[in-house]
Protein backbone atom coordinates (compact mmCIF):
# COMPACT_ATOMS: atom_id res chain seq x y z
CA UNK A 1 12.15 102.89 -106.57
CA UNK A 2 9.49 103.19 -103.99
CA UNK A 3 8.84 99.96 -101.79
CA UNK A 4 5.00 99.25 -103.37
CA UNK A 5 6.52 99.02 -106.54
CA UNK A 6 9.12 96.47 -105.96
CA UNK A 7 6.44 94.63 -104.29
CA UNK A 8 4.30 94.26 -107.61
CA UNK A 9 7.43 93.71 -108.65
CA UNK A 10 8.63 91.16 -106.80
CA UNK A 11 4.76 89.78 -107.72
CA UNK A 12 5.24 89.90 -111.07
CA UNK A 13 8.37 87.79 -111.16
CA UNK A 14 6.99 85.21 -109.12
CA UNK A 15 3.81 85.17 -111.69
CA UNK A 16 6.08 84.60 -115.01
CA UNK A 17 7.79 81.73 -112.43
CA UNK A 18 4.79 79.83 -111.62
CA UNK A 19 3.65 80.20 -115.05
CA UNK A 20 6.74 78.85 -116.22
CA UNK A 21 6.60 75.68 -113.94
CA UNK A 22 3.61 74.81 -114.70
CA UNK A 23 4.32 75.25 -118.51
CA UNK A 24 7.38 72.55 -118.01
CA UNK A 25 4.84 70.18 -116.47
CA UNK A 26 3.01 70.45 -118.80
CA UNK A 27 5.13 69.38 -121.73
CA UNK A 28 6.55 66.96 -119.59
CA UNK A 29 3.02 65.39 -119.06
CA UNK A 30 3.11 66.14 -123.02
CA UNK A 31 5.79 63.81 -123.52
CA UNK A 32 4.18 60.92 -122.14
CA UNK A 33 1.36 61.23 -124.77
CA UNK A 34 3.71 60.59 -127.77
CA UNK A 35 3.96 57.20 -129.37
CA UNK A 36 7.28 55.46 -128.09
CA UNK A 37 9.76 54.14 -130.55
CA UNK A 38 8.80 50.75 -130.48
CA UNK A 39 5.67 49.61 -129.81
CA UNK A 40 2.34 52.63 -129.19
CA UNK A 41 0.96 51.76 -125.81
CA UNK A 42 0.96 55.27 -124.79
CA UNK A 43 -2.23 57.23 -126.35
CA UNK A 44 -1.28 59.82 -128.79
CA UNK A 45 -1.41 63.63 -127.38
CA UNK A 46 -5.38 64.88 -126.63
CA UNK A 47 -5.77 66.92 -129.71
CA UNK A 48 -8.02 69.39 -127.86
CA UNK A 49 -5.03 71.26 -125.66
CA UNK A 50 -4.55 74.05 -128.49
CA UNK A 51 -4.52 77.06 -126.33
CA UNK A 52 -1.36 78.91 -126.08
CA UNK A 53 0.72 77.75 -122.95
CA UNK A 54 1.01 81.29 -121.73
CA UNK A 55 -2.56 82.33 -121.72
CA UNK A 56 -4.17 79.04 -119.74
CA UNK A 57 -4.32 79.44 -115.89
CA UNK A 58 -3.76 75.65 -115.24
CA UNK A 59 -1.71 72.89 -117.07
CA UNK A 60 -4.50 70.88 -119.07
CA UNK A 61 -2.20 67.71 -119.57
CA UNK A 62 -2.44 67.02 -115.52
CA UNK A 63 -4.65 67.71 -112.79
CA UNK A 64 -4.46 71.80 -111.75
CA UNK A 65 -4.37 70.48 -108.08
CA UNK A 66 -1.29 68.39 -108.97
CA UNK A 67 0.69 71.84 -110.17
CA UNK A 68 -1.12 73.71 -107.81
CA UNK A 69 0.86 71.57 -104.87
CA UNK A 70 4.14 71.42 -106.98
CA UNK A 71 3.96 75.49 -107.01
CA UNK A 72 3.30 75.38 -103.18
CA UNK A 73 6.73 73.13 -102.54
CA UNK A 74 8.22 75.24 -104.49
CA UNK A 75 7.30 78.94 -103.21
CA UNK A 76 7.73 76.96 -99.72
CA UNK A 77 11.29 76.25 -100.70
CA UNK A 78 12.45 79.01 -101.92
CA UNK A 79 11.12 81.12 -98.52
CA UNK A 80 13.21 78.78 -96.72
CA UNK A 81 16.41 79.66 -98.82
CA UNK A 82 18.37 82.37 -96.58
CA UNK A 83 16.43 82.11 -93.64
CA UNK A 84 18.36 81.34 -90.65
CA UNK A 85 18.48 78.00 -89.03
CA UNK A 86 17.96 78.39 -84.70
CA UNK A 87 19.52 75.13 -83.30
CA UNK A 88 20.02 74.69 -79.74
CA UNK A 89 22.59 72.96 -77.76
CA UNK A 90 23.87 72.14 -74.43
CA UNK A 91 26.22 74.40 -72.96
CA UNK A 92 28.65 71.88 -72.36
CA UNK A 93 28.96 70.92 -76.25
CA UNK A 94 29.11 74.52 -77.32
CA UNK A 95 32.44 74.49 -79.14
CA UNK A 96 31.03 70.84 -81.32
CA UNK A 97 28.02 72.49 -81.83
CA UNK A 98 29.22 75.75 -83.36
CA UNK A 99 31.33 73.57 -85.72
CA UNK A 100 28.60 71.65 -86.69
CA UNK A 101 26.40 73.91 -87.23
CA UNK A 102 28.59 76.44 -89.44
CA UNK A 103 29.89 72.95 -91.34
CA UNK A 104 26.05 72.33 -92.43
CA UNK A 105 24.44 75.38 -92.53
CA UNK A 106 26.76 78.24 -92.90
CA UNK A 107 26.23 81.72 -92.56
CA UNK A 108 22.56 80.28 -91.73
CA UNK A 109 23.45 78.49 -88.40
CA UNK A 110 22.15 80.56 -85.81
CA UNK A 111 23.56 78.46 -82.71
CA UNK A 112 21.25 79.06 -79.36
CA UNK A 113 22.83 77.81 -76.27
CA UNK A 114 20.62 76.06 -73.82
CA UNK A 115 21.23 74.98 -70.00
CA UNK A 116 21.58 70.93 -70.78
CA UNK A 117 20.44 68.51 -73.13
CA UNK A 118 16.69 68.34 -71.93
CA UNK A 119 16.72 72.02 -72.18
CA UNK A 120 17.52 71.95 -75.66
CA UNK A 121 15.15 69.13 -76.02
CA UNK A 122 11.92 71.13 -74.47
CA UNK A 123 13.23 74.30 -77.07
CA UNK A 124 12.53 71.81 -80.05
CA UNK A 125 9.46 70.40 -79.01
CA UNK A 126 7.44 73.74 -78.01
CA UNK A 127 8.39 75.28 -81.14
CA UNK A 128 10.97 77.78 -80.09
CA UNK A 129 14.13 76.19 -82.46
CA UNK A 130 14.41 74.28 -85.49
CA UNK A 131 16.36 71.18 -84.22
CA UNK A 132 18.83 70.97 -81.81
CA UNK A 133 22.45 69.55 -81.42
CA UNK A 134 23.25 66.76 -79.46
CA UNK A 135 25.98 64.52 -78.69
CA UNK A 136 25.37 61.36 -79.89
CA UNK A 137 28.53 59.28 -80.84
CA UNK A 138 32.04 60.70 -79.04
CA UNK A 139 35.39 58.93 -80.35
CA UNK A 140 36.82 56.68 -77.89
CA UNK A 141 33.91 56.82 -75.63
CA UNK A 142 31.06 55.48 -78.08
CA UNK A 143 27.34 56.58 -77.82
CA UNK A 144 26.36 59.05 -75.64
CA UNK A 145 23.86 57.87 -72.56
CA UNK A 146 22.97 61.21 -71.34
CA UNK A 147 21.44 62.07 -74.60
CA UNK A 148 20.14 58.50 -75.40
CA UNK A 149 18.23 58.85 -72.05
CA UNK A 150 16.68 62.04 -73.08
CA UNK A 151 15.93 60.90 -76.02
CA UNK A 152 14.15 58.36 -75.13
CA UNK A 153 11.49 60.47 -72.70
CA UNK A 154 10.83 63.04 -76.04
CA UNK A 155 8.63 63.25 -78.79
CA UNK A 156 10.86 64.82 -80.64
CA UNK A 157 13.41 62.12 -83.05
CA UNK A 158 17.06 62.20 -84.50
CA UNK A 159 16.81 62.82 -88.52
CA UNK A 160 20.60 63.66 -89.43
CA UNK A 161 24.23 63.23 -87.94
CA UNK A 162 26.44 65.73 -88.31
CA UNK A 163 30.30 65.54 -87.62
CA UNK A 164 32.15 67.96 -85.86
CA UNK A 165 35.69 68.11 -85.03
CA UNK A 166 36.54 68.34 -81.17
CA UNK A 167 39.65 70.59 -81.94
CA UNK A 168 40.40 74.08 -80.35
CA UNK A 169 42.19 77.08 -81.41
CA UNK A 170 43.05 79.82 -79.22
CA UNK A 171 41.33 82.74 -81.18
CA UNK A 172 42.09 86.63 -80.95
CA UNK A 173 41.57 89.71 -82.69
CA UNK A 174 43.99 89.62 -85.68
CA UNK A 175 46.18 92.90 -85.13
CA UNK A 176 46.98 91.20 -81.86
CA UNK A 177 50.89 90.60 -81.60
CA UNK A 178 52.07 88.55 -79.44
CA UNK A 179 50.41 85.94 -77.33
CA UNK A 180 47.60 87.75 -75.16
CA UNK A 181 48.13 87.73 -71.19
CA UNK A 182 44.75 86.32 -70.30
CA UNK A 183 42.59 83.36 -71.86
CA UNK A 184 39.39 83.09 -71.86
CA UNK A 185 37.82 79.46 -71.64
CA UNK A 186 34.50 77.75 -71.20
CA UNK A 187 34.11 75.61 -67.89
CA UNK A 188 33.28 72.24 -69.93
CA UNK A 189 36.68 73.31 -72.87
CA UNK A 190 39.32 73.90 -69.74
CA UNK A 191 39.68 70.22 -68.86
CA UNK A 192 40.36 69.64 -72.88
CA UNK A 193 42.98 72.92 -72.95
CA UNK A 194 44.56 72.50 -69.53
CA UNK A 195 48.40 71.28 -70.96
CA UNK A 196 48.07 74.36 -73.18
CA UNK A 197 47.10 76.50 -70.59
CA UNK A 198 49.96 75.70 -68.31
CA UNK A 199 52.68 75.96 -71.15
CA UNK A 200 50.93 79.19 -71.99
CA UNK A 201 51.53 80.80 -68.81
CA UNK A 202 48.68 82.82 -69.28
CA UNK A 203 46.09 84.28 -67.02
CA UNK A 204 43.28 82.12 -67.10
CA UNK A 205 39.28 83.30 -67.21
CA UNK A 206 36.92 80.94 -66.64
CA UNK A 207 33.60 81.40 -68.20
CA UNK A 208 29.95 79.50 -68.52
CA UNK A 209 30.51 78.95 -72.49
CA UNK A 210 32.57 79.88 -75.40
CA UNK A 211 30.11 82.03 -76.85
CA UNK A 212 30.66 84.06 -73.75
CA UNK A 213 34.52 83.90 -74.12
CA UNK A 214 34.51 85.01 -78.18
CA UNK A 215 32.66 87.77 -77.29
CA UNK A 216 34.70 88.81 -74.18
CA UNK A 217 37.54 88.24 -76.33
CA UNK A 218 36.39 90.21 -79.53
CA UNK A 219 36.32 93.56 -76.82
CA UNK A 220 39.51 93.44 -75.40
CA UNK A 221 43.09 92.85 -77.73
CA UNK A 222 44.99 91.91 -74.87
CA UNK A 223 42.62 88.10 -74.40
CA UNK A 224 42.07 85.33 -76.09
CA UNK A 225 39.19 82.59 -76.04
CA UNK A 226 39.62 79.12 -76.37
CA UNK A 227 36.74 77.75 -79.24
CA UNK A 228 36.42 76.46 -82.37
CA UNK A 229 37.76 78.48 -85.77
CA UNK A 230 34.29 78.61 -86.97
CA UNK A 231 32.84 79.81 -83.39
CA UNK A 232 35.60 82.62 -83.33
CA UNK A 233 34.96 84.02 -87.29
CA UNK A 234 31.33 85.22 -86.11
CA UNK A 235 32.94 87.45 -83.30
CA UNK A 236 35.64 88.44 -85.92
CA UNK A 237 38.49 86.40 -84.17
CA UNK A 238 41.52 84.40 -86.04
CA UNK A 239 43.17 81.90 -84.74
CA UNK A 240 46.19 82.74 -82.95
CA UNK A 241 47.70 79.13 -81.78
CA UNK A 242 46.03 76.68 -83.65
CA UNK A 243 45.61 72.94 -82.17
CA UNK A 244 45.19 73.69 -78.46
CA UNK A 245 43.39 70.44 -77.55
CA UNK A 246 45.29 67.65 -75.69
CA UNK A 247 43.85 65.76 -78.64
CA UNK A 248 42.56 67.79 -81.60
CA UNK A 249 42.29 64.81 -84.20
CA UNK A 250 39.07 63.72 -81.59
CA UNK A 251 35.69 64.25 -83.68
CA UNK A 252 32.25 64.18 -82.24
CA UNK A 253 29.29 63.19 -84.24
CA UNK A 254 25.98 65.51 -83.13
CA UNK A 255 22.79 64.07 -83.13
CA UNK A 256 20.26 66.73 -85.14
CA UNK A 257 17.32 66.14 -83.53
CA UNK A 258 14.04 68.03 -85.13
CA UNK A 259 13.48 69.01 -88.58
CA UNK A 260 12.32 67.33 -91.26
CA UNK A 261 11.93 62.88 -91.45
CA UNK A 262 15.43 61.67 -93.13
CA UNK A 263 15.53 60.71 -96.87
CA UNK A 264 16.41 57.35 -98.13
CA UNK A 265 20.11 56.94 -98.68
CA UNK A 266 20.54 53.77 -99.06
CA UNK A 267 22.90 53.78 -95.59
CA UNK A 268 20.12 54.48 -93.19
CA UNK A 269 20.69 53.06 -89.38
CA UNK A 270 17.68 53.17 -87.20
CA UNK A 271 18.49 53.71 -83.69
CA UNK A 272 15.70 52.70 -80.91
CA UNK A 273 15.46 51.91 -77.15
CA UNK A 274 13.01 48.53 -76.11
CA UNK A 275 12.57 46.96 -72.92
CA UNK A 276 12.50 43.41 -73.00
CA UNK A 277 10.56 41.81 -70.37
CA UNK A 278 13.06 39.92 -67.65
CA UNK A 279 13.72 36.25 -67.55
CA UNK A 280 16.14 34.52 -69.41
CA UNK A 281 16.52 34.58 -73.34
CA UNK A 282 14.33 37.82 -73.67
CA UNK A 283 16.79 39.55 -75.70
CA UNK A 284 17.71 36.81 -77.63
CA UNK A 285 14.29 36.60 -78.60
CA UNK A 286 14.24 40.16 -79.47
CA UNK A 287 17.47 39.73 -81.93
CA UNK A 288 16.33 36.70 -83.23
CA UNK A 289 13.38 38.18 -84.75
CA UNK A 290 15.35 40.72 -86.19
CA UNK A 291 17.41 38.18 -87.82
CA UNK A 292 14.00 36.23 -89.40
CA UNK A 293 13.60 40.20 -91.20
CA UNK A 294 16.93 39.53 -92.10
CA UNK A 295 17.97 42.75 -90.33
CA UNK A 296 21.62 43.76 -89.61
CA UNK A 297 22.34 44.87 -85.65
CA UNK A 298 24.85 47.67 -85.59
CA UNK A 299 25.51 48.26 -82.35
CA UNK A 300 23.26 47.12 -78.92
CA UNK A 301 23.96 48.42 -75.52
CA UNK A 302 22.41 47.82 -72.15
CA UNK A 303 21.41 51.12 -69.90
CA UNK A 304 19.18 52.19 -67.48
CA UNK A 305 16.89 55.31 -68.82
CA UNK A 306 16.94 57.00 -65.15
CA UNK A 307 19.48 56.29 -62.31
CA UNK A 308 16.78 55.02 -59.55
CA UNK A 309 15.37 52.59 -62.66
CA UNK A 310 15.64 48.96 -61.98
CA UNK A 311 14.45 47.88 -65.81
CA UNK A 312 17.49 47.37 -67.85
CA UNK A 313 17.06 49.04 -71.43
CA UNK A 314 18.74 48.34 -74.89
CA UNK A 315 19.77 50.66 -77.22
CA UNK A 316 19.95 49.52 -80.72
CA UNK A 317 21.29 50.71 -83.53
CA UNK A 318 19.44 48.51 -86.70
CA UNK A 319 20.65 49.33 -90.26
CA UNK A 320 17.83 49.95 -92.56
CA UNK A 321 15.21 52.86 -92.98
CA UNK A 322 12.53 53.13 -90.87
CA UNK A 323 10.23 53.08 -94.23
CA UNK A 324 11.84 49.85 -94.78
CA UNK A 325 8.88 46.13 -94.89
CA UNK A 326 11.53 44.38 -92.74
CA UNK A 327 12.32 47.43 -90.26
CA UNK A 328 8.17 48.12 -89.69
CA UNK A 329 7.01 43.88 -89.48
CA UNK A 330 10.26 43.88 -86.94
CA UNK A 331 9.05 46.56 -84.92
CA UNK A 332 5.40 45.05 -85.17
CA UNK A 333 6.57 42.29 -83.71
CA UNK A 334 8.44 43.37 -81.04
CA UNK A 335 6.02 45.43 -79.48
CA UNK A 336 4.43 42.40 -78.71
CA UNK A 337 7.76 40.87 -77.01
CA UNK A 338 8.69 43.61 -75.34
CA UNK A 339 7.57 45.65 -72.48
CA UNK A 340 8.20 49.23 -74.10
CA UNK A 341 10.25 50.36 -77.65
CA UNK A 342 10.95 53.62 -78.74
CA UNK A 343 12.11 54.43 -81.96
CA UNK A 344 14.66 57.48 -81.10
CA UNK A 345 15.67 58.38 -84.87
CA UNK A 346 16.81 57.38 -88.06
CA UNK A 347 20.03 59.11 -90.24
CA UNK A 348 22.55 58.69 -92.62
CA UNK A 349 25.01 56.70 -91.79
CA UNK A 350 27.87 58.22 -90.31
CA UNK A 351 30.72 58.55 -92.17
């Protein structure tokens, strides 16, 4: 079949489709005109709509503009099915962002490693990825100031948390035998793999990321690299000693920052960063007013957005979604209090 004609086909099938939708619409529009059981509030069906569902260009039970933007979500939706996803991520989180990535997206995930967190930052806001990676809440350490102080200097806001486990495997081609006589291991993964590394008694490469070491690793039978199982399937790598972090129950939850506004849940934290003006009692002014919304404060921190700053900051984590009466007359209010706020994102709650 030559490639015009699976075009027209291809245009056909997409046709019958729309025509289709907007057939459903239109009996469910339909619907609504029949008396209910009990009681006939609802106006009978318009006794006019006689022409054959098939043959009219437009739904005559509802506006044509109304279908005409259903269609549009629609054909926009299905474009977006298969098409990859380009997150970026600091180099140092490589191995947590490869997990994460593959863990929401799958085959999809097309990780792109950046020099640091404002790096990855910049990539989202000019346009050149779809979201990026960041860490945002490490076990045993808590939230993550680098990227709360980055955050807080873009335009661009946290819509979804995604959890990735901070394990490490050491990952080889899988015809290798025995255990390979050189590693390969990312500068920021070698502090997290040293006791391995010396029981090993291996030969130890260090390299600027474990994308690098997969793919060194995925050339020569006689390495290894240290990542994630998921990082080492794309350069056709199996794990070969599984569990090589000094603590490989540790999770990380990423911050996905870009992309589209989060969807009501039901669990939805709000996470900002205010300023309150100095003296004393400024910040308990600031939480009491989120107490008169009757607002829940999930965590609060104190920081300092740049090293040289001498204004002390608060991050905030307020449950409630940032659509929410009591989250918006809050942050109305506030804004008043407070020298500066900056809302930095709103999720799902983490599990």
């Amino acid at each position: 079949m030559t490639q015009p004609r699976d075009s027209e086909d291809l245009r056909a099938a997409l046709l019958r489709i729309d025509r289709q939708i907007a057939k459903l619409v239109d009996e469910r529009a339909g619907l609504l005109h029949h008396p209910p059981v009990q009681g006939a509030s609802i106006p009978p069906r318009d006794p006019t709509t006689t022409a054959r569902d098939d043959e009219r260009p437009a739904p005559r039970l509802v506006q044509p503009r109304a279908v005409d933007r259903v269609l549009e979500a629609v054909r926009r939706a299905c474009a977006e099915v298969g098409e990859p996803i380009r997150v970026a991520f600091p180099a140092a989180w490589g191995g947590e962002a490869w997990a994460a990535a593959a863990a929401r997206w799958g085959e999809r995930a097309r990780p792109i490693e950046s020099a640091s967190i404002d790096a990855a930052l910049d990539a989202v806001q000019r346009g050149h990825v779809d979201g990026a990676l960041l860490p945002f809440l490490v076990a045993d350490e808590g939230y993550h100031r680098p990227s709360l102080r980055a955050l807080a200097h873009a335009e661009a806001r946290i819509t979804e948390c995604v959890s990735a486990p901070a394990s490490r495997d050491a990952m080889a081609l899988a015809d290798v035998g025995s255990l390979p006589h050189t590693v390969f291991v990312a500068q920021a993964d070698r502090p997290r793999v040293a006791e391995w590394l010396v029981s090993a008694s291996v030969r130890v490469v260090e390299v600027s990321s474990s994308e690098e070491a997969c793919g060194l690793a995925s050339r020569d039978r006689g390495t290894c690299a240290v990542a994630t199982p998921s990082h080492g399937e794309r350069h056709g790598l199996v794990s070969h000693v599984v569990g090589v972090a000094s603590d490989p129950t540790r999770r990380v939850h990423l911050a996905l920052v870009g992309g589209r506004p989060p969807s009501r849940t039901g669990r939805d934290p709000v996470a900002v960063v205010l300023t309150p003006h100095e003296g004393p009692g400024a910040l308990a002014e600031v939480l009491r007013i989120l107490a008169d919304e009757r607002l829940n404060v999930a965590a609060i921190e104190s920081m300092r957005i740049a090293a040289e700053a001498e204004d002390a900051h608060v991050f905030l984590v307020i449950e409630g979604h940032v659509t929410d009466r009591g989250i918006v007359l809050a942050f109305e209010r506030l804004r008043k209090l407070v020298r500066g706020l900056k809302l930095i994102g709103g999720y799902a709650a983490l599990g």
